[in-house]
N, C-alpha and C. Protein backbone atom coordinates (compact mmCIF):
# COMPACT_ATOMS: atom_id res chain seq x y z
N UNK A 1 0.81 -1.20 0.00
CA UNK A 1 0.00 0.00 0.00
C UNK A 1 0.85 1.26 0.00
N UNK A 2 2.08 1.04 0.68
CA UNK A 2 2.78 2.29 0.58
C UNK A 2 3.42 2.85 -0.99
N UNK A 3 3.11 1.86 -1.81
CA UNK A 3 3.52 2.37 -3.43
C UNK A 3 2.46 2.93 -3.84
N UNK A 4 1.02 2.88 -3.46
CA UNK A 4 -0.32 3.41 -4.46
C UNK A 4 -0.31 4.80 -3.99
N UNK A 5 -0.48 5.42 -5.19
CA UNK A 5 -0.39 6.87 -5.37
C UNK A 5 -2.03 7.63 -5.57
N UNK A 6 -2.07 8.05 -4.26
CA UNK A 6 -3.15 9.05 -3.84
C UNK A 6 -3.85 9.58 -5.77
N UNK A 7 -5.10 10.04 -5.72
CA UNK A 7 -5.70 10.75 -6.97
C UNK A 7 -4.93 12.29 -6.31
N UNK A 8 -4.68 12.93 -7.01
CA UNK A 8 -4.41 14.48 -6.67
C UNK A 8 -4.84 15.62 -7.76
N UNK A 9 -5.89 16.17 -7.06
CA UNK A 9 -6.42 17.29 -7.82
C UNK A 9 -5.49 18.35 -8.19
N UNK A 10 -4.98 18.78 -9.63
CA UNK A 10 -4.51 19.79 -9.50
C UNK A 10 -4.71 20.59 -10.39
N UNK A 11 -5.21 22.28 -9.75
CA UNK A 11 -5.68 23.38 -10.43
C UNK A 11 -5.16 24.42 -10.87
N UNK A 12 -5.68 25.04 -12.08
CA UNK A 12 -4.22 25.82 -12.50
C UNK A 12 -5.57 26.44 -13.22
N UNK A 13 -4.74 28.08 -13.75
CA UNK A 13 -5.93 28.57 -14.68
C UNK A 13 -5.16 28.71 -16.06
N UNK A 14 -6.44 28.76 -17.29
CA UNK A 14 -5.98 28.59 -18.39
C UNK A 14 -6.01 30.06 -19.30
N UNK A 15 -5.66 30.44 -20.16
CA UNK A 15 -5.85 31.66 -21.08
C UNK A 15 -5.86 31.62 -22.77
N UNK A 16 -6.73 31.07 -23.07
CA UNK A 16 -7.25 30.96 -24.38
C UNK A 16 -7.02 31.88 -25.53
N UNK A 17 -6.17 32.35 -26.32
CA UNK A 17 -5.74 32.89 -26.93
C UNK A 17 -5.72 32.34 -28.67
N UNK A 18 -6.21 33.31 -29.31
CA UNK A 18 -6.88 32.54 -30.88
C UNK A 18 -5.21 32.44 -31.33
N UNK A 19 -5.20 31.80 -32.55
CA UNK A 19 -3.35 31.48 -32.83
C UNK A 19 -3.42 32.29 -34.27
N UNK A 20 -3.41 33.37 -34.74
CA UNK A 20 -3.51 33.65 -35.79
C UNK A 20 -2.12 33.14 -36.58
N UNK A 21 -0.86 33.39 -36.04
CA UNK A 21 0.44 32.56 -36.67
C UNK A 21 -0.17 31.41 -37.68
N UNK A 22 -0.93 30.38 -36.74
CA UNK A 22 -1.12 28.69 -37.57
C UNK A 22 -2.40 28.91 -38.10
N UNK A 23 -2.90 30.23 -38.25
CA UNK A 23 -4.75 30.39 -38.96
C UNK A 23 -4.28 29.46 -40.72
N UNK A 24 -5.18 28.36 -40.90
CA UNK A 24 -4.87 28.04 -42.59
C UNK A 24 -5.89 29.48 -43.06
N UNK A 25 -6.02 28.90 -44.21
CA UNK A 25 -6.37 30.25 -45.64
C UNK A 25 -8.08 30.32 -44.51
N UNK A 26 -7.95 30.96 -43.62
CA UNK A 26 -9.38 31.12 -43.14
C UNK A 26 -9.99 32.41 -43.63
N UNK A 27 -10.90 32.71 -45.14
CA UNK A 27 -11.40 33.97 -44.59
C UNK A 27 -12.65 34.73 -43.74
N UNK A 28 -11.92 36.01 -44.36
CA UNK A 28 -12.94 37.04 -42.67
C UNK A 28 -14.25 37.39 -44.18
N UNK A 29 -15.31 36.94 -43.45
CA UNK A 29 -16.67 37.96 -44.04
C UNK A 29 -17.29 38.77 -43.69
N UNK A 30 -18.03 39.68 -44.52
CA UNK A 30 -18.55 40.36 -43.94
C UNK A 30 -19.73 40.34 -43.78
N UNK A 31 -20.73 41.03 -42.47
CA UNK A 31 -22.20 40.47 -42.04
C UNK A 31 -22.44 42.19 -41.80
N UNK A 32 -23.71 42.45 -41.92
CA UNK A 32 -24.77 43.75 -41.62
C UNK A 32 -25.79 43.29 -40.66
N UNK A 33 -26.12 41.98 -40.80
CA UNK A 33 -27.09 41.44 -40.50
C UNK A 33 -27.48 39.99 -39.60
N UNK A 34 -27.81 40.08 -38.17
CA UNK A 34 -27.48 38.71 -37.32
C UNK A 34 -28.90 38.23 -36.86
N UNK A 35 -29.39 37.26 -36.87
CA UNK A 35 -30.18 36.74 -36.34
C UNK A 35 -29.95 35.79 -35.12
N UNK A 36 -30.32 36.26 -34.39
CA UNK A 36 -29.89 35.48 -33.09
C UNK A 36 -31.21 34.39 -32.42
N UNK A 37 -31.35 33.02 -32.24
CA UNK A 37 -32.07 32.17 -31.95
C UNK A 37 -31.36 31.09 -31.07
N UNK A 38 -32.41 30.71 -30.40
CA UNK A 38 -31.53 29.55 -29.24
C UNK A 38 -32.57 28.24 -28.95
N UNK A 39 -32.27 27.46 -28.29
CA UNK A 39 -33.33 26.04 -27.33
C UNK A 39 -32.50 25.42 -26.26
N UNK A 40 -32.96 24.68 -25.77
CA UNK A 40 -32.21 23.99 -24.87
C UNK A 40 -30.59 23.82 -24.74
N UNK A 41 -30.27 24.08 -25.58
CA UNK A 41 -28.80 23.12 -25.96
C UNK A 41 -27.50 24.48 -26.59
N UNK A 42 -28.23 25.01 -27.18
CA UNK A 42 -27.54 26.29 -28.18
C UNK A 42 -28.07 27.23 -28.34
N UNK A 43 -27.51 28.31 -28.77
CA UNK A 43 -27.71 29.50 -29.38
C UNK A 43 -26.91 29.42 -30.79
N UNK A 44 -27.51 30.51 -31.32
CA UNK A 44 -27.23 30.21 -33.02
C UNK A 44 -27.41 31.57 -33.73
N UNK A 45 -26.08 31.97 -33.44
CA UNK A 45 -26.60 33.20 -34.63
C UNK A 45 -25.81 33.12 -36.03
N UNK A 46 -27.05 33.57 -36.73
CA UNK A 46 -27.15 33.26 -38.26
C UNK A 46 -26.36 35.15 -38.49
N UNK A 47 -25.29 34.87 -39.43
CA UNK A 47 -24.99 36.25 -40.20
C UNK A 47 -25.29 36.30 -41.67
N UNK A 48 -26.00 37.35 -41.85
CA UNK A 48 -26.03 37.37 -43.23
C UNK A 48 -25.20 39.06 -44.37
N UNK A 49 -25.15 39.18 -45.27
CA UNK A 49 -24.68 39.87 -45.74
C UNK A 49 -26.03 40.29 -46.90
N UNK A 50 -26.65 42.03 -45.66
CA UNK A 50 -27.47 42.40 -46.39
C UNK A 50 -27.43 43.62 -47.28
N UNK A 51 -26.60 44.10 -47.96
CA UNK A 51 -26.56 45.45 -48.76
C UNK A 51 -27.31 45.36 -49.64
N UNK A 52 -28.11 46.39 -49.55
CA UNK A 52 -29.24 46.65 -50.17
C UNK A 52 -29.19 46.92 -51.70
N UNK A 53 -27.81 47.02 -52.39
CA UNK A 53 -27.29 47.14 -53.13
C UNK A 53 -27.27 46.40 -54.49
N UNK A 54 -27.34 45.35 -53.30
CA UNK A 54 -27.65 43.64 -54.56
C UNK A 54 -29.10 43.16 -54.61
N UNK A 55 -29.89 43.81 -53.97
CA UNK A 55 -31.01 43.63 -54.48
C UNK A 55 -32.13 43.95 -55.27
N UNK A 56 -32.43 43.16 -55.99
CA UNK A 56 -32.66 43.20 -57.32
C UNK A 56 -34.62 43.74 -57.55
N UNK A 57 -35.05 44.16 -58.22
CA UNK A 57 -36.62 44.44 -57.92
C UNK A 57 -37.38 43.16 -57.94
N UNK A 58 -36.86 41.72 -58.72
CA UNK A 58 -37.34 40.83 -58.79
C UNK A 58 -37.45 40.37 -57.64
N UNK A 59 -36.57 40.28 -56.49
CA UNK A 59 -36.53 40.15 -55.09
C UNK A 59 -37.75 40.62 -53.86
N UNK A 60 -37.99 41.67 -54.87
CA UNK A 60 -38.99 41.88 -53.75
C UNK A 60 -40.46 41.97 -53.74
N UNK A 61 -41.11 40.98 -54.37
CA UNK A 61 -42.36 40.60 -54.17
C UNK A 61 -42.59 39.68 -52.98
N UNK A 62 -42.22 39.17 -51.98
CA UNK A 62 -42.56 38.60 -51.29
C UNK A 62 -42.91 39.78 -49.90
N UNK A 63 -43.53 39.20 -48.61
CA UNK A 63 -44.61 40.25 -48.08
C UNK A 63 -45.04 39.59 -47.02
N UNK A 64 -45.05 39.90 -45.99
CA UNK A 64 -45.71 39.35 -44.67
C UNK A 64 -46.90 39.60 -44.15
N UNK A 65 -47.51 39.17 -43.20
CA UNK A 65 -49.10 39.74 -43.14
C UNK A 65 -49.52 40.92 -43.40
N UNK A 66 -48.12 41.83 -42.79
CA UNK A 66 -48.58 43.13 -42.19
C UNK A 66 -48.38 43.89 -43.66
N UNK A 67 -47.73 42.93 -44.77
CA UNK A 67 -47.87 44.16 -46.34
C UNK A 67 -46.45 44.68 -46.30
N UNK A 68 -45.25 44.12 -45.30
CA UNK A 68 -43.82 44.86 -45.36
C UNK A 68 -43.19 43.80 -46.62
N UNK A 69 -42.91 44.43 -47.30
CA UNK A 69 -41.52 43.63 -48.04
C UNK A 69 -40.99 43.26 -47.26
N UNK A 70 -40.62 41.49 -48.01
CA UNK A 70 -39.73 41.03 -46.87
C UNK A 70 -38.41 40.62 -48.25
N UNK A 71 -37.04 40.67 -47.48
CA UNK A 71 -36.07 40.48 -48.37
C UNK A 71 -35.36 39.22 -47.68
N UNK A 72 -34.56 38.60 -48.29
CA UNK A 72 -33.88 37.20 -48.58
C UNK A 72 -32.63 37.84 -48.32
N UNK A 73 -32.20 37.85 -47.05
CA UNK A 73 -30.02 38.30 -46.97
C UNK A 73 -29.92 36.86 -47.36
N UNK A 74 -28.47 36.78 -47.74
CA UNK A 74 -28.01 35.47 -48.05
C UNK A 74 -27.25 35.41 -47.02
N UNK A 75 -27.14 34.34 -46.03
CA UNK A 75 -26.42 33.65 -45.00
C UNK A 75 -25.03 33.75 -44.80
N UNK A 76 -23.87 33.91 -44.92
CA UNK A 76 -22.76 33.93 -44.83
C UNK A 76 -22.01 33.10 -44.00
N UNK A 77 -22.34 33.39 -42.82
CA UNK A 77 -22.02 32.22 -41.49
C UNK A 77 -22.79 31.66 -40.43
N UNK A 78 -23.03 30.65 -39.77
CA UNK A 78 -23.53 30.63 -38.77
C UNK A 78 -22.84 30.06 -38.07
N UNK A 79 -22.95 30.43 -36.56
CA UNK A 79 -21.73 29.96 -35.16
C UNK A 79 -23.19 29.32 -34.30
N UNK A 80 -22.77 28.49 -33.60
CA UNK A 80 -23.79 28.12 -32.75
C UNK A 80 -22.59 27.47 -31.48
N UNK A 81 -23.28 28.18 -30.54
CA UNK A 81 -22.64 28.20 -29.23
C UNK A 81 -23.57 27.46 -28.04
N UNK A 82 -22.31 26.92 -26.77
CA UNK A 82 -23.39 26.44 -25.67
C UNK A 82 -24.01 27.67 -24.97
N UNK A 83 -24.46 27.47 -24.30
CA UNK A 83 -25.33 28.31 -23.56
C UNK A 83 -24.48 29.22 -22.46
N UNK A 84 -23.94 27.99 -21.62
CA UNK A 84 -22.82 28.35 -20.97
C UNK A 84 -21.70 29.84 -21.63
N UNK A 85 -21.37 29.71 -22.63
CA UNK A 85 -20.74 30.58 -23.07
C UNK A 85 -21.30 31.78 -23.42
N UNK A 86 -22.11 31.94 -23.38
CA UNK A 86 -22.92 33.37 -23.96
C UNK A 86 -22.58 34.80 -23.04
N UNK A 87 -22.78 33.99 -21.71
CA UNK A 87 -22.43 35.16 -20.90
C UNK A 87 -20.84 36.11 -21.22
N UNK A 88 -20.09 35.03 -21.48
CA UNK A 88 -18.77 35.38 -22.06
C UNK A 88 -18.68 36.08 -22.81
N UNK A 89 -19.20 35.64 -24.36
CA UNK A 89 -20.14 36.64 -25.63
C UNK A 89 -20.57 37.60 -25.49
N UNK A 90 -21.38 38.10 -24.33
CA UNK A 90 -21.68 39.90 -24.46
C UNK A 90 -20.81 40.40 -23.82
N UNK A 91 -20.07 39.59 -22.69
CA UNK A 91 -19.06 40.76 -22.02
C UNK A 91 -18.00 41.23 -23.07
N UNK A 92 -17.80 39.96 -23.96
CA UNK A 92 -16.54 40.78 -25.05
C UNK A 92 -17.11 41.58 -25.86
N UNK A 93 -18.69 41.43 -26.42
CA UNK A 93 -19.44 42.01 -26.75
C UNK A 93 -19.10 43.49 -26.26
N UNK A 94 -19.70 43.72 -25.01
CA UNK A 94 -20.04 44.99 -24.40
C UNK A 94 -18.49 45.69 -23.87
N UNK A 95 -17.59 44.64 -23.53
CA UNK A 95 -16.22 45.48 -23.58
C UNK A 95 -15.58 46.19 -24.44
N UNK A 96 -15.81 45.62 -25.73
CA UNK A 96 -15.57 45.89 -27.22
C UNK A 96 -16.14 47.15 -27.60
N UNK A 97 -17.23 46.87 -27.24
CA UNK A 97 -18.45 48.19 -27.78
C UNK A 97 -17.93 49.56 -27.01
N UNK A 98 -17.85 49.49 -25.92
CA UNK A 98 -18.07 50.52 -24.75
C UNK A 98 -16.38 51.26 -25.70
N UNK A 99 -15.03 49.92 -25.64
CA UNK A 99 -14.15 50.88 -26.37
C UNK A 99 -14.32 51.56 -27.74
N UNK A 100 -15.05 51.41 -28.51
CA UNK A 100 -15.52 51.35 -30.03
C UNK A 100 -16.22 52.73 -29.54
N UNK A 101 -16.84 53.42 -28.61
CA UNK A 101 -17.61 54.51 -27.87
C UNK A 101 -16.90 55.30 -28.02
N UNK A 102 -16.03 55.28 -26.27
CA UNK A 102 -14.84 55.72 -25.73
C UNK A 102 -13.35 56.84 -26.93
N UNK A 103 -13.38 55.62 -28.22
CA UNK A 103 -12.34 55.90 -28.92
C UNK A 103 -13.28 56.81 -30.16
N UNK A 104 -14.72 56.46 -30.37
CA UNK A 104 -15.49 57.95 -30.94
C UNK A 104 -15.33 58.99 -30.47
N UNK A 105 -15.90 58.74 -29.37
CA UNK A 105 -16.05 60.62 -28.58
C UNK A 105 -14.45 61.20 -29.10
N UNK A 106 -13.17 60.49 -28.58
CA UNK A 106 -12.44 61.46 -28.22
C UNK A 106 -11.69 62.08 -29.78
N UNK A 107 -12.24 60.95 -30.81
CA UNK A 107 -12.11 61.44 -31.79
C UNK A 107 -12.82 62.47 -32.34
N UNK A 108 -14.03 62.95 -31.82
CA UNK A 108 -14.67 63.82 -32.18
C UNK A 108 -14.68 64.80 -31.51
N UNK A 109 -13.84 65.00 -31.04
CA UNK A 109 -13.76 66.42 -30.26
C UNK A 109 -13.69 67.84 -30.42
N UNK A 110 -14.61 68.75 -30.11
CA UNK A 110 -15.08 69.85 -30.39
C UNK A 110 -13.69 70.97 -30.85
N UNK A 111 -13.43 71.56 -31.69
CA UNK A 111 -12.13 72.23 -31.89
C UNK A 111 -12.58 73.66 -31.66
């Protein structure tokens, strides 16, 4: 008994960092447009790429109860995340944003 080796918990913290160095040919798209939906299990937001630019008059006969044109973005990406993580998602969200603010104002400053 004196050779069996105890289980030993050991805790350490981790820091997750994306590796752009080893990124293969990944590209970046671009989105205007997110639909955000969830259930039990996930959340799922759909990006689409809507400039109004590419749409065509043939496009827009379609129409919802209420008589609004409705238009077709085409999809670009969708990420679907646990649940668990979301909270994570707006704080980088809202950390992001608040600097994206911060670095307006002081660019706009009254002369």
């Amino acid at each position: 008994m004196a050779n069996e080796k105890k289980n030993e918990i050991i805790e350490f913290t981790v820091k997750v960092l994306p590796d752009f160095e080893n990124m293969p040919d990944i590209k970046r798209i671009y989105s205007n447009y997110i639909s955000v939906s969830h259930d039990d299990f996930s959340f799922v937001m759909t990006f689409c790429d809507n400039r109004f630019e590419t749409i065509k008059p043939q496009d827009l006969t379609e129409k919802d109860k209420e008589g609004n044109l409705i238009v077709r973005a085409p999809v670009v990406a969708q990420i679907i995340v646990s649940p668990k993580l979301m909270p994570e998602i707006i704080k980088a969200f809202q950390t992001n944003y608040e600097k994206y603010l911060k670095r307006e104002k002081s660019e706009k400053k009254p002369e």
